[in-house]
C-alpha atoms as a PDB file:
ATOM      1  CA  UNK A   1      -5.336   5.883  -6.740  1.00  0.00           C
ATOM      2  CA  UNK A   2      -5.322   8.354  -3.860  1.00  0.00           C
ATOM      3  CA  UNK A   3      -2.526   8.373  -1.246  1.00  0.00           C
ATOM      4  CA  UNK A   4      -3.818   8.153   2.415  1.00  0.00           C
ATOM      5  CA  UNK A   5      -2.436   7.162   5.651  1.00  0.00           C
ATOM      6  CA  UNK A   6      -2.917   3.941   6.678  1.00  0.00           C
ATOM      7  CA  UNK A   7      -3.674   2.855  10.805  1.00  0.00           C
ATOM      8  CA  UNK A   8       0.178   2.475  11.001  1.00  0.00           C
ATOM      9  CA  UNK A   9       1.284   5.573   9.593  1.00  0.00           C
ATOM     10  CA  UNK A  10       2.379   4.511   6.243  1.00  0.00           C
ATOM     11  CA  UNK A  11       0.754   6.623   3.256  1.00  0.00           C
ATOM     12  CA  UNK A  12      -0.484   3.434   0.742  1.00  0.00           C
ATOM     13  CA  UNK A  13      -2.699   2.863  -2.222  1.00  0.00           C
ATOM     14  CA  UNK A  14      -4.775   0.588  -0.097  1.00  0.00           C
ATOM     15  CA  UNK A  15      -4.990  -0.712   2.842  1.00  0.00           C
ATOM     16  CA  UNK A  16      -2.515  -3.366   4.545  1.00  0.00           C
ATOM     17  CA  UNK A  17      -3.958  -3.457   7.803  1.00  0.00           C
ATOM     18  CA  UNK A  18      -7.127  -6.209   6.047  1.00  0.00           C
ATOM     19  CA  UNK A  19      -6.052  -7.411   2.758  1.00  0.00           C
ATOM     20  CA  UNK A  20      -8.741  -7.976   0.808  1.00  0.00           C
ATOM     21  CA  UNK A  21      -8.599 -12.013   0.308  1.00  0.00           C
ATOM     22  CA  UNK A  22      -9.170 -14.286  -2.617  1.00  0.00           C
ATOM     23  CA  UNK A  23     -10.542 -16.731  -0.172  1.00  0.00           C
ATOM     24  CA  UNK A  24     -13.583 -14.221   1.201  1.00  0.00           C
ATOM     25  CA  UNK A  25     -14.811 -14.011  -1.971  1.00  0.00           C
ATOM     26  CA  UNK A  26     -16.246 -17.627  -2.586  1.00  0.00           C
ATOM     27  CA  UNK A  27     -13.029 -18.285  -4.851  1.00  0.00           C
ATOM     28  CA  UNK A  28     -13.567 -22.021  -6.215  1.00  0.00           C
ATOM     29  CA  UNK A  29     -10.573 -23.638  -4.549  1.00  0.00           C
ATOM     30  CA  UNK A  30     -10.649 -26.617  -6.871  1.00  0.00           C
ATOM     31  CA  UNK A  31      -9.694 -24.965 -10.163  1.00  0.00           C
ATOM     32  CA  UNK A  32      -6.912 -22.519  -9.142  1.00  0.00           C
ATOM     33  CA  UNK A  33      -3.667 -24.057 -10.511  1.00  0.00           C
ATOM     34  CA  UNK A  34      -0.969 -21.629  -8.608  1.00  0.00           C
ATOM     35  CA  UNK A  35      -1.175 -19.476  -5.421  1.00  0.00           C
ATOM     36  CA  UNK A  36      -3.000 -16.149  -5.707  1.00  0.00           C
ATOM     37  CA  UNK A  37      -0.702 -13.375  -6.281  1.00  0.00           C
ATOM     38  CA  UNK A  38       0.153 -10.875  -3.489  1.00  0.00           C
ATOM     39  CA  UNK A  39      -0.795  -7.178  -4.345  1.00  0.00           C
ATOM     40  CA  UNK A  40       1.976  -4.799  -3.912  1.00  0.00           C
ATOM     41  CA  UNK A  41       2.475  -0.970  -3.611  1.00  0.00           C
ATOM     42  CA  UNK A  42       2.897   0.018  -7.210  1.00  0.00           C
ATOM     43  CA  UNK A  43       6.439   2.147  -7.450  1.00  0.00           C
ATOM     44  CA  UNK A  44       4.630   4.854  -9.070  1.00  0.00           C
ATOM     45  CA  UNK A  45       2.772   5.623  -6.029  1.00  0.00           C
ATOM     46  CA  UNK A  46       6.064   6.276  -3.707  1.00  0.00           C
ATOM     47  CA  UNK A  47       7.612   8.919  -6.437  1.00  0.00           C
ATOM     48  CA  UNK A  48       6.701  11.811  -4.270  1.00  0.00           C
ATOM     49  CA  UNK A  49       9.130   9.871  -1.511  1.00  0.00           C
ATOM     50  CA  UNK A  50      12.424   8.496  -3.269  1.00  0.00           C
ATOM     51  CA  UNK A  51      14.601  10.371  -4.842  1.00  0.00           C
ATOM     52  CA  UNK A  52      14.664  10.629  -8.403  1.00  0.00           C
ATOM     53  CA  UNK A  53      17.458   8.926  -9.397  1.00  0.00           C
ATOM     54  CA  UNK A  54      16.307   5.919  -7.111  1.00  0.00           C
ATOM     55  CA  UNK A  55      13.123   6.366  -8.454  1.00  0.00           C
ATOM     56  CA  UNK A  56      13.960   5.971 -12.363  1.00  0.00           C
ATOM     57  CA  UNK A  57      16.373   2.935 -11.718  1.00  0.00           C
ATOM     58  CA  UNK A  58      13.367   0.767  -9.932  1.00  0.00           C
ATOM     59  CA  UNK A  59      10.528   2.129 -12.188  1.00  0.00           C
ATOM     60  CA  UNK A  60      12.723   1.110 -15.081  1.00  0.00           C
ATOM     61  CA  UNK A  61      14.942  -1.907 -13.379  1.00  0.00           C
ATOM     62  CA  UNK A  62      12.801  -2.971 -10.972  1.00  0.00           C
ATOM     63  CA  UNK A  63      14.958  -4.622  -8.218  1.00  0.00           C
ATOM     64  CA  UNK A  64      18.140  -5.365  -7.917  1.00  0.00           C
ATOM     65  CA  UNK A  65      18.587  -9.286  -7.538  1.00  0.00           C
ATOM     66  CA  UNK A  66      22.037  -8.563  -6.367  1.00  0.00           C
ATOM     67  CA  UNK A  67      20.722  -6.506  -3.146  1.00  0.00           C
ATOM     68  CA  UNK A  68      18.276  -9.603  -1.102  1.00  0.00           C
ATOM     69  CA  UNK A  69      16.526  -6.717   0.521  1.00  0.00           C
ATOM     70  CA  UNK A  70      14.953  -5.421  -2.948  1.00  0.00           C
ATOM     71  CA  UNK A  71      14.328  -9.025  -3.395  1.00  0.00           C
ATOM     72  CA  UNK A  72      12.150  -9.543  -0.109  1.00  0.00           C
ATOM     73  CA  UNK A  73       8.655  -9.047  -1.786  1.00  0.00           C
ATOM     74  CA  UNK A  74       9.429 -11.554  -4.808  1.00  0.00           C
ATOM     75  CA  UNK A  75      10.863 -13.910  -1.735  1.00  0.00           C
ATOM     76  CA  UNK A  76       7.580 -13.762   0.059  1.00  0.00           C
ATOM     77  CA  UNK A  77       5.511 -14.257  -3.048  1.00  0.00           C
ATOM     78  CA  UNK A  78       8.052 -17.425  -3.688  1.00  0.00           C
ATOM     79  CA  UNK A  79       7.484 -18.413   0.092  1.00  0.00           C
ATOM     80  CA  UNK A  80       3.277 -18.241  -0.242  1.00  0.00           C
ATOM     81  CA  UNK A  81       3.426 -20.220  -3.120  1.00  0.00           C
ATOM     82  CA  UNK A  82       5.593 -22.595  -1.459  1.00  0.00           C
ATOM     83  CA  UNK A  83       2.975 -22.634   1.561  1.00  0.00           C
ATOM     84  CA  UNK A  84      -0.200 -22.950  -0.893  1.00  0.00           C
ATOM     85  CA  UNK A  85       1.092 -25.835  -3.166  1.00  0.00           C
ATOM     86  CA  UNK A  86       2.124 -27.684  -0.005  1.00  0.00           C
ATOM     87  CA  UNK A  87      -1.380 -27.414   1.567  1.00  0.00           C
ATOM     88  CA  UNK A  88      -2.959 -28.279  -2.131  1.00  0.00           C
ATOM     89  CA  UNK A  89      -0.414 -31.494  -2.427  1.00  0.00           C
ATOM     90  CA  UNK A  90      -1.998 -33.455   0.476  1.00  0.00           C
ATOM     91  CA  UNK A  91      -5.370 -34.373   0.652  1.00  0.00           C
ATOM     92  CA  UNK A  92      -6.825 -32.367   4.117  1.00  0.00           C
ATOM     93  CA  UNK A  93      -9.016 -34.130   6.863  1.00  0.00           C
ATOM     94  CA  UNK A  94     -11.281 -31.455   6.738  1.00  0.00           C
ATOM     95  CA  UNK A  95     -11.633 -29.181   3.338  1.00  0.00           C
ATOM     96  CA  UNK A  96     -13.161 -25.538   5.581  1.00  0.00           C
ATOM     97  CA  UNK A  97     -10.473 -25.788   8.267  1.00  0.00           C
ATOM     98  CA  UNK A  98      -7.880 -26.107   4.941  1.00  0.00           C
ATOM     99  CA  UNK A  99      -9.622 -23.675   3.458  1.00  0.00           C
ATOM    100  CA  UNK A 100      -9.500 -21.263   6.934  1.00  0.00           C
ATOM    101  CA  UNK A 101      -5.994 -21.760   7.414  1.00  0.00           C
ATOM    102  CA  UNK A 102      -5.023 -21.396   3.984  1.00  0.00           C
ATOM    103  CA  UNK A 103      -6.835 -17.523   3.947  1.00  0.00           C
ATOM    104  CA  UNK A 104      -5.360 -16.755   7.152  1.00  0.00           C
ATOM    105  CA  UNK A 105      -1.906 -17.757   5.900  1.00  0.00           C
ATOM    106  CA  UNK A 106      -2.745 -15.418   2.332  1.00  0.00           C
ATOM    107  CA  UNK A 107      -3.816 -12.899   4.657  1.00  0.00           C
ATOM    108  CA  UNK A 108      -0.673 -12.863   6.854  1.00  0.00           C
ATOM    109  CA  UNK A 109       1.841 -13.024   3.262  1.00  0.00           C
ATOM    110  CA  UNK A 110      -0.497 -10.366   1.831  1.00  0.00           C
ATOM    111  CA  UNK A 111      -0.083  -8.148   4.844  1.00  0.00           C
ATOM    112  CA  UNK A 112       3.876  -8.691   4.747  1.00  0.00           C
ATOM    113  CA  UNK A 113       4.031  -8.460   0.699  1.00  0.00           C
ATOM    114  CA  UNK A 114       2.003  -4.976   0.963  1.00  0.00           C
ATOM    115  CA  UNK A 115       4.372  -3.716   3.283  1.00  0.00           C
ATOM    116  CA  UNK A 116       7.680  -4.171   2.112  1.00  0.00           C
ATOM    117  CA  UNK A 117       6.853  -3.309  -1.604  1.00  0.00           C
ATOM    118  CA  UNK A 118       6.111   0.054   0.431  1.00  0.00           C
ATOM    119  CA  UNK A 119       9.246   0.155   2.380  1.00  0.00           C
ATOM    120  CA  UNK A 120      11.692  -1.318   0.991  1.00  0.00           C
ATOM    121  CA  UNK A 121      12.330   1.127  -2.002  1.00  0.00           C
ATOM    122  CA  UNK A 122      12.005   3.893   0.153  1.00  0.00           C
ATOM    123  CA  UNK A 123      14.926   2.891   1.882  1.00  0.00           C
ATOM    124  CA  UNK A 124      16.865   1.478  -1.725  1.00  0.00           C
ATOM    125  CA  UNK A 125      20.268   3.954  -2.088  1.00  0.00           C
ATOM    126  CA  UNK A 126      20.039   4.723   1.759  1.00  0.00           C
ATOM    127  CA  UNK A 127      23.363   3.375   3.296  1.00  0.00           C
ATOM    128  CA  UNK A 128      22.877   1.468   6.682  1.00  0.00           C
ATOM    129  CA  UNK A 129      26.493   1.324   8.185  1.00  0.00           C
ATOM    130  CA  UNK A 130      26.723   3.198  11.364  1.00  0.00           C
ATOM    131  CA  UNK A 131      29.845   4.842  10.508  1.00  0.00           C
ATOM    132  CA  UNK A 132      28.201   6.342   7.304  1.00  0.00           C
ATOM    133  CA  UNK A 133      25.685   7.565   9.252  1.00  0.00           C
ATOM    134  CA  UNK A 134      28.187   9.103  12.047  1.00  0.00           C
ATOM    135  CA  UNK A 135      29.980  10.549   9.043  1.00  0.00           C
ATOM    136  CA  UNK A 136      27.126  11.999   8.046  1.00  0.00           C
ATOM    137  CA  UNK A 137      26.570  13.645  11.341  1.00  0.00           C
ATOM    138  CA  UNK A 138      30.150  14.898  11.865  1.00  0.00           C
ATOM    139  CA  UNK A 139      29.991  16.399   8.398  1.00  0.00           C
ATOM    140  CA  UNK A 140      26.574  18.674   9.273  1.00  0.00           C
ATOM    141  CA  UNK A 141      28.068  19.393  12.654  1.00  0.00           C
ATOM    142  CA  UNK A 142      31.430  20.942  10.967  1.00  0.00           C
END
């Protein structure tokens, strides 16, 4: 799809401000067996911002289980499935205020999963330490 800016400034394939929700969409509750997946930015979409070496490992590696910040958007799909098969394992008091809570909750993982498949690889190869980055500095400044 076409790139576009998003309200916060990111360019995405969609849009992660509303999430479009399994839940709006008269989804019958009763016969879903596991919790909706969370959409992500496709990789393909950020080539135009990684470098192309970064690029070709996580197109053709995907990420790096060793490194928990490539793993944050599998850990929140994990997490919302946690959340969703606890709130399916106990019988609710009320079935719409369930069924409320459990779209804002897909809503709010949905938001988070959108965002960090965008972010995250953009920032995969990019050193953090503070004295890589003042090396960095010292060495443009010589």
């Amino acid at each position: 799809g076409m790139l576009r800016r998003g309200g916060s400034g990111r360019l995405d394939s969609s849009s992660p401000e509303r999430p479009v929700s399994p839940y709006r969409n008269g989804a019958d509750y009763a016969s879903m067996k596991s919790a909706p997946r969370l959409r992500t930015t496709p990789i393909v979409d950020l080539v135009d911002y990684m470098a192309s070496d970064t690029y070709n490992m996580m197109r053709l590696q995907g990420p790096d289980p060793g490194k928990p910040s490539q793993m944050t958007v599998q850990h929140a799909q994990d997490s919302w499935g946690t959340v969703w098969q606890d709130l399916h394992s106990c019988t609710p008091p009320d079935v719409a205020i369930r069924k409320k809570i459990e779209g804002g909750l897909h809503s709010y993982f949905q938001s988070a999963a959108m965002s960090m498949s965008h972010d995250v690889p953009l920032l995969a190869g990019v050193s953090q330490s503070s004295m890589d980055q003042y090396k960095k500095m010292r060495a443009h400044k010589a």
